[in-house]
C-alpha atoms as a PDB file:
ATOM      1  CA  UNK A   1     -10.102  -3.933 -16.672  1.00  0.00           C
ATOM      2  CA  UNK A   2     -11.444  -7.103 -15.739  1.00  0.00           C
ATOM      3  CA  UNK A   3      -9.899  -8.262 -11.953  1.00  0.00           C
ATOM      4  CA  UNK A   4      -8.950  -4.531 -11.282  1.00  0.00           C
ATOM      5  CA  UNK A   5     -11.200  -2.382  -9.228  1.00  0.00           C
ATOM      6  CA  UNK A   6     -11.158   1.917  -9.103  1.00  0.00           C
ATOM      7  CA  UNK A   7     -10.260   2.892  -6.276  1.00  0.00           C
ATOM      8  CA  UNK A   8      -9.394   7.138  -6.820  1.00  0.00           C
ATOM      9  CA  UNK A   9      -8.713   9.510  -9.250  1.00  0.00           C
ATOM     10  CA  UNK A  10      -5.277  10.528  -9.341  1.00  0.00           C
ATOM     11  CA  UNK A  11      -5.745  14.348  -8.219  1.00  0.00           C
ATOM     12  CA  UNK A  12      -7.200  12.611  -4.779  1.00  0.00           C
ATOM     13  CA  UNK A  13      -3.099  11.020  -4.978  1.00  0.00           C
ATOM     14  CA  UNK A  14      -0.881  13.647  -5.426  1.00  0.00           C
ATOM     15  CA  UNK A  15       2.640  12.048  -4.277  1.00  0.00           C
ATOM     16  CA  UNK A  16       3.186  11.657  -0.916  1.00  0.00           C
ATOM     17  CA  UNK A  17      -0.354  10.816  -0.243  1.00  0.00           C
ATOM     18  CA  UNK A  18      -2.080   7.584   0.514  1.00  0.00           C
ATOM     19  CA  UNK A  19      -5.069   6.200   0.667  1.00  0.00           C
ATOM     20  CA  UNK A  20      -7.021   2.972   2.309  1.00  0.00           C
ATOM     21  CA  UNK A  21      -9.415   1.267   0.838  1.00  0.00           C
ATOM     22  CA  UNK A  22     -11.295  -1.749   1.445  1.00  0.00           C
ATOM     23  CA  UNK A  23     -12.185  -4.901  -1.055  1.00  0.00           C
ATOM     24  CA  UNK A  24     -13.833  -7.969  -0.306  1.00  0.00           C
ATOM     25  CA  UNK A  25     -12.851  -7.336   3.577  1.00  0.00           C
ATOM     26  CA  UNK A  26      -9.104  -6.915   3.028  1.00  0.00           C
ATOM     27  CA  UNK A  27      -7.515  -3.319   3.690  1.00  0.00           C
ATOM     28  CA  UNK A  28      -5.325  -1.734   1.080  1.00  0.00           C
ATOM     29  CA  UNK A  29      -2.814   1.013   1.173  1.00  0.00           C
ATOM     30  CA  UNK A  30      -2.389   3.016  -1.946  1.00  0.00           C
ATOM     31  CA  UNK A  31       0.440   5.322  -2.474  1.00  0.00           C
ATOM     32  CA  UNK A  32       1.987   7.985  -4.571  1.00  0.00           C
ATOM     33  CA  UNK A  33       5.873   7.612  -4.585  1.00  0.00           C
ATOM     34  CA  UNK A  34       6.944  10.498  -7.136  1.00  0.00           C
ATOM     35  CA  UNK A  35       3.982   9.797  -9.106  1.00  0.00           C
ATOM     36  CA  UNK A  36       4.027   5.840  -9.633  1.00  0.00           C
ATOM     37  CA  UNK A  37       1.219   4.110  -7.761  1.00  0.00           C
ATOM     38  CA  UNK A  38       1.372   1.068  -5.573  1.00  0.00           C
ATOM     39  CA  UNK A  39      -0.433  -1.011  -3.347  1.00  0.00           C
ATOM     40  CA  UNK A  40      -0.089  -3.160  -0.412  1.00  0.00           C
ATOM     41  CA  UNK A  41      -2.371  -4.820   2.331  1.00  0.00           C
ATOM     42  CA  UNK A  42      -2.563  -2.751   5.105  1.00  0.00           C
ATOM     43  CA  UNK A  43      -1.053  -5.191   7.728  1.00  0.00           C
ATOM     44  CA  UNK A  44       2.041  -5.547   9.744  1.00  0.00           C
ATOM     45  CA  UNK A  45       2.849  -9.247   9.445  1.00  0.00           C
ATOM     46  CA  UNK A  46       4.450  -8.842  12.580  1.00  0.00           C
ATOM     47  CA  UNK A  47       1.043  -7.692  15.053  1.00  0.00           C
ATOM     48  CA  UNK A  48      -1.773  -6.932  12.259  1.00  0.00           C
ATOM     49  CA  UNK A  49      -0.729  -2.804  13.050  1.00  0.00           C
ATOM     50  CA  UNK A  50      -2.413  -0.732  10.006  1.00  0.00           C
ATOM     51  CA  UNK A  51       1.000   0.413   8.133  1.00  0.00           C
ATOM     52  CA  UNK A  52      -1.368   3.012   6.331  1.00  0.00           C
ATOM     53  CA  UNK A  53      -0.885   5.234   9.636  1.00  0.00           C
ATOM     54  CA  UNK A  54       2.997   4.590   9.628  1.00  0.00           C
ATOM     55  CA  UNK A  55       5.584   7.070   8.355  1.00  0.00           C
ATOM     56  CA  UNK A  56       6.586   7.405   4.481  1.00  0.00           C
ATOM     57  CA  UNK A  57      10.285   6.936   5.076  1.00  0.00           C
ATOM     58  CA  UNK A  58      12.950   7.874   2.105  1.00  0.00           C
ATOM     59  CA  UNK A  59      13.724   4.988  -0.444  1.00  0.00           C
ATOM     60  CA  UNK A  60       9.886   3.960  -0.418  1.00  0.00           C
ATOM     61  CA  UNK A  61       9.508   2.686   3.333  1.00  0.00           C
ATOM     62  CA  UNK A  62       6.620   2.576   5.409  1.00  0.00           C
ATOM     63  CA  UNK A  63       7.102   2.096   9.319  1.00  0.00           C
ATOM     64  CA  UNK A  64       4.646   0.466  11.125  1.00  0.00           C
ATOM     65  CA  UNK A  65       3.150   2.696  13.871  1.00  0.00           C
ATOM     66  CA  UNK A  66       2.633  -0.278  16.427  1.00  0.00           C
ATOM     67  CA  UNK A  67       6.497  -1.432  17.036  1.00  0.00           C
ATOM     68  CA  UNK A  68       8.570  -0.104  14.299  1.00  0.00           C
ATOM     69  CA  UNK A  69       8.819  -3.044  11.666  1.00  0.00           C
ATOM     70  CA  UNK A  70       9.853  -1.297   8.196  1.00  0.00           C
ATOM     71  CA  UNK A  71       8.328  -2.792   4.832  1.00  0.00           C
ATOM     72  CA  UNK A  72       9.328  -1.668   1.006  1.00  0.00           C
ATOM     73  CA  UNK A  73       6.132  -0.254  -0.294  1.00  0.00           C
ATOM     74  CA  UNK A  74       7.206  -1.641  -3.900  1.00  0.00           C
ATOM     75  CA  UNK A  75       7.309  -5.030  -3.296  1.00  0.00           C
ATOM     76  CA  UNK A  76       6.115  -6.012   0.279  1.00  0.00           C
ATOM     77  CA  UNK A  77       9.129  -7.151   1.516  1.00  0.00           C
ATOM     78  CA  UNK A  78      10.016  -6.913   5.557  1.00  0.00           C
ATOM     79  CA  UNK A  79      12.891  -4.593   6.341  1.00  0.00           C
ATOM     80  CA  UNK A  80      13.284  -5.070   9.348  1.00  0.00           C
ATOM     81  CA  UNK A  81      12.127  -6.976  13.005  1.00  0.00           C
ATOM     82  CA  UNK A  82      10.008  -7.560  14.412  1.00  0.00           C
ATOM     83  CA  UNK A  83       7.967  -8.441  11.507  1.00  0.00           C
ATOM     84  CA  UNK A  84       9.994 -11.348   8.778  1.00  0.00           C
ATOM     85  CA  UNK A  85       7.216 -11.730   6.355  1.00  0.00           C
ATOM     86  CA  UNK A  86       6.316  -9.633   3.519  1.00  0.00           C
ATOM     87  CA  UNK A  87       2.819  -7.795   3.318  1.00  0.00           C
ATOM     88  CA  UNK A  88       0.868  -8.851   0.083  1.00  0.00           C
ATOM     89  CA  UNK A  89       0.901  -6.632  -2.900  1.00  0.00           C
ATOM     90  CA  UNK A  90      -1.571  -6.059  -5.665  1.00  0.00           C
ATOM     91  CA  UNK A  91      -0.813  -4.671  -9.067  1.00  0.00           C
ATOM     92  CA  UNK A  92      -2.014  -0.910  -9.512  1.00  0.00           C
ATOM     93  CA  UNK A  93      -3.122   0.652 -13.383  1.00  0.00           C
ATOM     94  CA  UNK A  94      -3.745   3.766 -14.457  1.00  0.00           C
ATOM     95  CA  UNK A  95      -6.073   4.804 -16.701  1.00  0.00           C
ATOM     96  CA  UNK A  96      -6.164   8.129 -17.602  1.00  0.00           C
ATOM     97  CA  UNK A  97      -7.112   9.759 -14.057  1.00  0.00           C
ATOM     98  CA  UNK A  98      -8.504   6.623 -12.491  1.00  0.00           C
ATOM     99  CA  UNK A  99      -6.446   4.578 -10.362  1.00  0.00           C
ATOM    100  CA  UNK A 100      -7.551   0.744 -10.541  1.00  0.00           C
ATOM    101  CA  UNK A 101      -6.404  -1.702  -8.000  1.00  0.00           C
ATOM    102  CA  UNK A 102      -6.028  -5.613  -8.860  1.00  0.00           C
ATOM    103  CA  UNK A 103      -8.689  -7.201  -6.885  1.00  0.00           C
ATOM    104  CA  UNK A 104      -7.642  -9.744  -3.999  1.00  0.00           C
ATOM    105  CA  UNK A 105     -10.289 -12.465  -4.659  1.00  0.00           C
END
């Protein structure tokens, strides 16, 4: 899978969990939602807060730890202040029980 890196097996992602990892010096948050797999950098884009520590909330939120800021963990998009600007997403495969992460470079 050329520009995708592996990042976990999927028994290390068992929905509900998450995971960070880091490529090329950017932190990603991988997560399980009901079994479908999806990335984001771990950054508010309100105060650089690592969402990875935030709560899961229903409908496939993360909260921010730092000051509350909500972000859709499908597509990146702020929910809510303070932050306004979307989080960057990367594509995730699976491939048979590896998880592969598009690279961000």
């Amino acid at each position: 899978m050329q520009g995708f890196v592996k990042v976990a097996k999927m028994h290390e992602l068992t929905p509900g969990e998450r995971k960070l990892v880091e490529l090329e010096g950017v932190r990603i948050a991988i997560f399980n939602l009901d079994g479908d797999f999806y990335a984001i950098e771990d950054v508010c884009t309100h105060d650089g807060g690592p969402l990875v520590e935030g709560d899961v909330l229903e409908g496939g939120q993360i909260r921010c730890p730092r000051h509350g800021a909500r972000f859709d963990i499908r597509t990146g998009q702020a929910l809510s202040m303070p932050a306004f600007s979307p989080t960057a997403t990367y594509e995730v495969q699976v491939d048979g029980d590896d998880v592969w992460v598009e690279a961000p470079f």
